[in-house]
Protein backbone atom coordinates (compact mmCIF):
# COMPACT_ATOMS: atom_id res chain seq x y z
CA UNK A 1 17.45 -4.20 9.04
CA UNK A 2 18.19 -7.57 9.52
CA UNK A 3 18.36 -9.51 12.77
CA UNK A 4 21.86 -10.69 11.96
CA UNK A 5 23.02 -7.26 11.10
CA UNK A 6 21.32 -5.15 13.84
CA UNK A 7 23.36 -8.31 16.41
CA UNK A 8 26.65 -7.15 14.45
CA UNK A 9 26.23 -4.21 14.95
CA UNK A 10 25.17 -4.07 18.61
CA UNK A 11 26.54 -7.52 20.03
CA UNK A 12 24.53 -6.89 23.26
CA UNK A 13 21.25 -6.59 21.24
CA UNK A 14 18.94 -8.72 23.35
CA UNK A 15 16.27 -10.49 21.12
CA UNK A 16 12.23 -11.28 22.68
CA UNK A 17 10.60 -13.80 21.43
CA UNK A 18 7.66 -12.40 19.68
CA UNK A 19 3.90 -13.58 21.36
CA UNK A 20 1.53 -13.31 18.65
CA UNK A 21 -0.81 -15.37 20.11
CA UNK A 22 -1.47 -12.29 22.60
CA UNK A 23 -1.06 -9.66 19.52
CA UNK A 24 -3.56 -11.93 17.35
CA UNK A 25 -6.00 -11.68 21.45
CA UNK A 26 -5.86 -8.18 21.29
CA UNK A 27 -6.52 -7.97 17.62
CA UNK A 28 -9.85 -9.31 17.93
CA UNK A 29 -10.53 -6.93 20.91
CA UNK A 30 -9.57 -4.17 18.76
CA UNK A 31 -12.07 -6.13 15.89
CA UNK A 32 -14.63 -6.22 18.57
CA UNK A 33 -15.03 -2.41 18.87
CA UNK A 34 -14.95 -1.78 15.05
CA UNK A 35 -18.57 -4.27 14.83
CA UNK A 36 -19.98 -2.19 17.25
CA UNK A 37 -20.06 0.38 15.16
CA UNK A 38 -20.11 -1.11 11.70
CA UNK A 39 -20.31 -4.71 10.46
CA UNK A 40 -18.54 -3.23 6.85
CA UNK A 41 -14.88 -4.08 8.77
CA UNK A 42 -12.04 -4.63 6.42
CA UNK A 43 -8.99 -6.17 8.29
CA UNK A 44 -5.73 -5.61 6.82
CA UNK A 45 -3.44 -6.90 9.39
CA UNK A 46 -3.33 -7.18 13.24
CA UNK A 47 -3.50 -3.62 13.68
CA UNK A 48 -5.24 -1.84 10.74
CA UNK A 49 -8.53 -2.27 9.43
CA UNK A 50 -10.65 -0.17 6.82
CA UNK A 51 -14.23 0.70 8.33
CA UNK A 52 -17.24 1.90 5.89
CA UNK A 53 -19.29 4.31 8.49
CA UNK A 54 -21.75 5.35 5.57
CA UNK A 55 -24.47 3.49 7.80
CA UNK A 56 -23.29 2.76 11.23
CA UNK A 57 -24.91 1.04 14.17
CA UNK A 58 -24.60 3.86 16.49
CA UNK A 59 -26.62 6.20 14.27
CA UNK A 60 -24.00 8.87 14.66
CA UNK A 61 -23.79 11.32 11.78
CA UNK A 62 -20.07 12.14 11.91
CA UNK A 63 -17.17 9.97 10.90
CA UNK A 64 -15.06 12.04 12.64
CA UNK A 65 -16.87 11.87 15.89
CA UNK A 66 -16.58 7.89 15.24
CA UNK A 67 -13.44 7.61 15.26
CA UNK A 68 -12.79 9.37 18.33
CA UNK A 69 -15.18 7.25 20.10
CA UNK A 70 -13.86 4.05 18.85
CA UNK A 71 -9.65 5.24 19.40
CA UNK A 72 -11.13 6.42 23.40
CA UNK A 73 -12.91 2.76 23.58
CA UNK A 74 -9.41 1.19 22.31
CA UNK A 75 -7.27 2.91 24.67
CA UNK A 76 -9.48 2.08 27.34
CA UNK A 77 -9.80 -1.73 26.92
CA UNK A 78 -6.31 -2.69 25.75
CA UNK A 79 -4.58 0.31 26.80
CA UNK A 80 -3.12 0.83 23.46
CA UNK A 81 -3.31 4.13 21.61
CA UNK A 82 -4.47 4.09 17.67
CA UNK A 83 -4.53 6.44 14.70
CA UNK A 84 -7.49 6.73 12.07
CA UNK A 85 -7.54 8.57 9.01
CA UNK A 86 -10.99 9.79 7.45
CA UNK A 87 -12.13 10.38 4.08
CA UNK A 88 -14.30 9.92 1.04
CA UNK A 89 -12.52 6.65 0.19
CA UNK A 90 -9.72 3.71 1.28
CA UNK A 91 -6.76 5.65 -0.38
CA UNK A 92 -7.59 8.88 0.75
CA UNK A 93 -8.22 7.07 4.44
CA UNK A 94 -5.58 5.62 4.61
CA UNK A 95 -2.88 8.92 3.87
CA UNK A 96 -4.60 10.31 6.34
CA UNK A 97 -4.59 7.77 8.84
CA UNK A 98 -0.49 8.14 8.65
CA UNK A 99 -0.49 11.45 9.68
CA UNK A 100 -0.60 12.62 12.63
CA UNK A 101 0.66 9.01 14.01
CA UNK A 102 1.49 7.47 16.60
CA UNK A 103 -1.84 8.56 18.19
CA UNK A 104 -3.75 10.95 16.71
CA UNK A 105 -6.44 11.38 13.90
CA UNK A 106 -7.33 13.26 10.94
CA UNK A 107 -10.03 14.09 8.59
CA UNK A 108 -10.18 14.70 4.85
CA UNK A 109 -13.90 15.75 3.88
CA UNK A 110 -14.83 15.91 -0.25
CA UNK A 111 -13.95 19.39 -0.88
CA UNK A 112 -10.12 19.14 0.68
CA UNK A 113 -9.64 15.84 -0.70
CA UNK A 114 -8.25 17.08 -4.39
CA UNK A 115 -5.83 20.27 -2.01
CA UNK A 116 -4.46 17.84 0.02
CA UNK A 117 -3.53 15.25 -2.32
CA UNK A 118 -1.87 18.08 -4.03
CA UNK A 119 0.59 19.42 -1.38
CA UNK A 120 1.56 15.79 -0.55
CA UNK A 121 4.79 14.44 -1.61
CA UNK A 122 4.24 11.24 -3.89
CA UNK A 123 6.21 8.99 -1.33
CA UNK A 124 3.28 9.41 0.95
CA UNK A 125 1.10 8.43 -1.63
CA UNK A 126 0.09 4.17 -0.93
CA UNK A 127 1.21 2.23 -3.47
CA UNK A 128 4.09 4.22 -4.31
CA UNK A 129 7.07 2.85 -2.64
CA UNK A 130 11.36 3.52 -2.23
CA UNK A 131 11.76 2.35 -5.63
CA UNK A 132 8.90 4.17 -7.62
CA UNK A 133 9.63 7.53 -5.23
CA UNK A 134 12.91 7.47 -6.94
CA UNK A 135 11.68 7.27 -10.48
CA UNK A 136 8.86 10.09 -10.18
CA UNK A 137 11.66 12.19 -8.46
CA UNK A 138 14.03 11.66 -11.24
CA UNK A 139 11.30 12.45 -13.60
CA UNK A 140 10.39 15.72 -11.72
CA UNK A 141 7.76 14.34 -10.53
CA UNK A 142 7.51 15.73 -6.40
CA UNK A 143 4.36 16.38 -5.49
CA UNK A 144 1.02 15.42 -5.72
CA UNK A 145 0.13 18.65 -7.95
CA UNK A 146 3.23 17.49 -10.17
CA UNK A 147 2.17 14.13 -10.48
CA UNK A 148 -1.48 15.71 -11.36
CA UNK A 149 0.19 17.50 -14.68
CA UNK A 150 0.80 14.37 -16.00
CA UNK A 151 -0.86 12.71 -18.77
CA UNK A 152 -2.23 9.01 -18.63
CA UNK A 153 -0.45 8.53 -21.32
CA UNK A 154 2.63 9.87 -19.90
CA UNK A 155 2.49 7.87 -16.61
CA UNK A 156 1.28 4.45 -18.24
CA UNK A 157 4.79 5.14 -20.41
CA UNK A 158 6.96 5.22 -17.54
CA UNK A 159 4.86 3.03 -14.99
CA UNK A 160 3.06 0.42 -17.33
CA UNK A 161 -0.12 -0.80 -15.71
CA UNK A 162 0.35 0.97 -12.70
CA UNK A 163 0.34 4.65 -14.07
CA UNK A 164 -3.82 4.04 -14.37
CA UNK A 165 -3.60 3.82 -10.42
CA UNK A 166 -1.54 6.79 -10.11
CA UNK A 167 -3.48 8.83 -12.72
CA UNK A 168 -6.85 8.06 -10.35
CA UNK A 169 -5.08 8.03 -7.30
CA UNK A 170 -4.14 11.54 -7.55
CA UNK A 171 -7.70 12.90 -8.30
CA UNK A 172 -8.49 10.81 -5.44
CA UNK A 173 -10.59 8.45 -7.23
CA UNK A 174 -10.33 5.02 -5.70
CA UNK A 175 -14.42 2.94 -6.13
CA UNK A 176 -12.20 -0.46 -4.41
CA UNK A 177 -14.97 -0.94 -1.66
CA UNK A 178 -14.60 -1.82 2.00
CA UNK A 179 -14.61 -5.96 1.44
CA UNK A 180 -15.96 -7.29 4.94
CA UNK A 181 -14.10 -10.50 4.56
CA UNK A 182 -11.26 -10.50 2.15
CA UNK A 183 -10.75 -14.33 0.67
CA UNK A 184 -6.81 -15.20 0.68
CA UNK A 185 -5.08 -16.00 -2.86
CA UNK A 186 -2.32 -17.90 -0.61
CA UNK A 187 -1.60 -18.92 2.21
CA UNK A 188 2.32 -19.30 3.74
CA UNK A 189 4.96 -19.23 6.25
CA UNK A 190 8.28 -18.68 6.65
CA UNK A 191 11.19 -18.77 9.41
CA UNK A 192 14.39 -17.15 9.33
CA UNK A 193 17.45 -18.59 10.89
CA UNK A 194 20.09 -17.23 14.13
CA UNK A 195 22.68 -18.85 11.83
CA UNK A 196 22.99 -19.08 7.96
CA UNK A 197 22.46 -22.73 6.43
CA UNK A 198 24.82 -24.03 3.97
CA UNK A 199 23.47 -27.87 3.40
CA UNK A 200 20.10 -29.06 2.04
CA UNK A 201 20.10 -31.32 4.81
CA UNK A 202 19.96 -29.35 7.16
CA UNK A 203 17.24 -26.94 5.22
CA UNK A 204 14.98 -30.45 4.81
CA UNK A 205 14.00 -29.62 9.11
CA UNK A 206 13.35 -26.29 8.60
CA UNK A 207 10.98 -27.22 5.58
CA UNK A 208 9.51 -29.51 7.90
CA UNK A 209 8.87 -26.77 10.55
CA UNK A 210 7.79 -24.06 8.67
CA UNK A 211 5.33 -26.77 6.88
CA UNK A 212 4.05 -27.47 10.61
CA UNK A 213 3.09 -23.72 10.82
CA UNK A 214 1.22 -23.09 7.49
CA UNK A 215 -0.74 -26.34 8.19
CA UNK A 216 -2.22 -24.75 10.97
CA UNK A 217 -3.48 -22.35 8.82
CA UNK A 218 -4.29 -24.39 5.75
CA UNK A 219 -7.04 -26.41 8.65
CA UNK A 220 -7.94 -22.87 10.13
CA UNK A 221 -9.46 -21.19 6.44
CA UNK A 222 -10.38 -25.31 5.60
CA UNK A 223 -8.39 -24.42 2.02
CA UNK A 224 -6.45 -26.81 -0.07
CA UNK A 225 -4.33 -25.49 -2.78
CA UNK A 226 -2.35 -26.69 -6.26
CA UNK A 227 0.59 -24.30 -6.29
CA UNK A 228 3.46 -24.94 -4.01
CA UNK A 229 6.06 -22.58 -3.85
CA UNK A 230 9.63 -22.44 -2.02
CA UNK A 231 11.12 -19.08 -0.83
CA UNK A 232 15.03 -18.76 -0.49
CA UNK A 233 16.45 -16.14 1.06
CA UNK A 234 20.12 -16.29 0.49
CA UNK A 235 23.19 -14.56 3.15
CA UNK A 236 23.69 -11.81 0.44
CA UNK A 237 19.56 -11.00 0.67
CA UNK A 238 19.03 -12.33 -2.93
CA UNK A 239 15.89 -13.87 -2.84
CA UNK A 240 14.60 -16.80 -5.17
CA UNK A 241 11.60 -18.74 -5.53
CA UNK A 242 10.69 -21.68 -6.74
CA UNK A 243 7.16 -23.46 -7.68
CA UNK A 244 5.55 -25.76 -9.04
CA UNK A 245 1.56 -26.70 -9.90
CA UNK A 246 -0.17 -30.04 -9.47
CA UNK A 247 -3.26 -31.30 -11.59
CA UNK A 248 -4.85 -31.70 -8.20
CA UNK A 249 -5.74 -29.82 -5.05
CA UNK A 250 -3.59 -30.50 -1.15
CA UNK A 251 -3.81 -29.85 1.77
CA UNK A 252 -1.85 -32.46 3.76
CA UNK A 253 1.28 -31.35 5.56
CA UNK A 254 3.15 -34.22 4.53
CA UNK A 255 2.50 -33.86 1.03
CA UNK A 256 3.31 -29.87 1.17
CA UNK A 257 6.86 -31.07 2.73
CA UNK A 258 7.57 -33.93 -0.33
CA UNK A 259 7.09 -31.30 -3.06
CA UNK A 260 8.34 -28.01 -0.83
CA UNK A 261 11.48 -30.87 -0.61
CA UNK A 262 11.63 -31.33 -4.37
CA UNK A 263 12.22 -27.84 -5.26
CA UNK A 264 14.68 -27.57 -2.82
CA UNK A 265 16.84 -29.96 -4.75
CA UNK A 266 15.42 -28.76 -8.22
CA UNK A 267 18.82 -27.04 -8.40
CA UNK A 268 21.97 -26.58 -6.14
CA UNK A 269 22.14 -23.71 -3.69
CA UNK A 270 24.04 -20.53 -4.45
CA UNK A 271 25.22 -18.81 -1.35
CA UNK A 272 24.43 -19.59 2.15
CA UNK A 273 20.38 -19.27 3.14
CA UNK A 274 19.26 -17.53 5.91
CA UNK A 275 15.26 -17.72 5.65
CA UNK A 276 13.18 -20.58 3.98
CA UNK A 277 9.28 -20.14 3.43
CA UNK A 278 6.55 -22.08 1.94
CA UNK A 279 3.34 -20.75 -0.06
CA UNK A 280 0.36 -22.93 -1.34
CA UNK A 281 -1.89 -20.89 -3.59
CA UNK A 282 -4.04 -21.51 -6.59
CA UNK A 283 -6.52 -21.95 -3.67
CA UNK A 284 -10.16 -24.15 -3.83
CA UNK A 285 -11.76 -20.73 -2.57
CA UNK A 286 -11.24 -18.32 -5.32
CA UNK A 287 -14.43 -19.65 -6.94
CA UNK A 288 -16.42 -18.74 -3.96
CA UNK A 289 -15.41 -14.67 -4.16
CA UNK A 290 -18.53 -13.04 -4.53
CA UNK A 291 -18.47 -9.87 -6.92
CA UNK A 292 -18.27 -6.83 -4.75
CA UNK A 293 -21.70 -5.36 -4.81
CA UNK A 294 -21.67 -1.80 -6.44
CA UNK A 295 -22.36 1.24 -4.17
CA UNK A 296 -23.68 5.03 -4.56
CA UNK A 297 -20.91 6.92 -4.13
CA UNK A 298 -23.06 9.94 -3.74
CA UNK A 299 -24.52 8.40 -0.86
CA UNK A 300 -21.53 7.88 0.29
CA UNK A 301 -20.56 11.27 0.19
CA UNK A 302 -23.63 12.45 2.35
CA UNK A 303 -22.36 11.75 5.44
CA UNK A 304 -20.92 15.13 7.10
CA UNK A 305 -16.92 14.74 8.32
């Protein structure tokens, strides 16, 4: 829930300011046991990563043993307990890495891959979230093994593109390799406020701050972009955005706040806001993606669980 909400509803609620300089610290600590294993390391956020083990540096010939070694290694360095999942593929992975959470592990080799898809409800699935769960259940659609008897045709009726994914997903066919460094498509920030903001005025600093913030990362990745887009987050949670391309790349903070500025006065405001954030995408790196180099999946599959 909300900040504002959760203080309602417990007016003692004492808030910490978050330290993510020390989270990002012991991110890279985390990072730094994953390479010694494997340089195929596929960050997803602070804490998660995909790892391809196929051919590791430790010459070990089970992923399951890995894992141990590398959650044993985290807990002794940072003190922090971690969970890993283990299968023939990301999806599969990272089911399994969910659970037996908060600190635990478990494996999926080739032959229980298609069983245990099966018996799993469809909310675990990734990719499917609150919203799709609802649909598939209202469609009869509970497990795994449900979602299975379903035709492409049937789910790419009710789902559109996505039904493909789902189709695949349950047969546990997912070729998306592990991507060693994953180029960004945007780049933002955003900052919600203790108290909601009612004049434009007053929304112009907050620009300005939040500006300050993805600057930082702009110079960090050395990216310039030509799409600038403005987040609104309104009292009632409604959420609008509003953007805008240029014939030219930026990168300059200043300039990001001018046009961020503009769409905020494209059109009047229509409730109260309580977060602003700013996105610049249509980045000068998407040209440099190189295509993901094809792999044997049968080779893959050699390596004993």
């Amino acid at each position: 829930m909300s900040g504002i909400i959760a203080q309602r509803n417990c007016p003692q609620l004492v808030f910490v300011k978050p330290r993510f300089d020390r989270y990002k610290e012991v991110s890279m600590q985390i990072r730094e046991i994953f390479h010694e294993y494997t340089d195929l390391v596929e960050p997803l956020s602070l804490d998660e990563a995909y790892l391809d083990v196929t051919q590791n540096k430790k010459q070990l010939f089970s992923a399951t043993k890995m894992a141990e070694e590398i959650r044993a290694k985290i807990l002794e360095r940072t003190g922090l307990t971690a969970s890993a999942g283990i299968s023939i593929n990301k999806f599969v992975a990272k089911i399994a890495s969910d659970y037996h959470k908060p600190n635990g592990q478990k494996t999926v080799p080739p032959e229980e891959v298609i069983p245990f898809l099966e018996a799993l409800d469809v909310r675990k699935y990734h990719g499917i979230g609150k919203v799709t769960t609802k649909k598939m259940y209202a469609l009869g659609i509970y497990t795994g093994k449900e979602l299975k008897e379903k035709s492409l045709d049937f789910l790419a009726a009710n789902f559109g593109k996505s039904g493909a994914y789902y189709y695949n997903a349950v047969r546990g066919i997912h070729t998306s390799p592990v991507k060693p460094t994953r180029i960004p498509k945007s780049m933002g920030a955003e900052r919600t406020f203790s108290e909601n903001l009612t004049s434009e005025l007053f929304l112009e600093e907050k620009i300005k701050a939040v500006a300050t913030e993805l600057d930082k990362r702009i110079k960090r990745h050395k990216a310039s972009g030509k799409t600038i887009t403005l987040k609104i987050k309104y009292s009632d949670f409604t959420i609008q955005t509003r953007s805008k391309t240029l014939p030219f790349f930026i990168s300059d903070k200043s300039m990001i706040v001018e046009h961020a500025k503009e769409l905020l006065y494209q059109e009047r405001l229509k409730n109260s806001v309580r977060l602003i954030g700013v996105t610049i995408s249509n980045l000068n790196n998407e040209k440099k993606a190189a295509p993901p180099k094809e792999k044997n999946l049968e080779v893959q599959l050699q390596l004993p669980f």
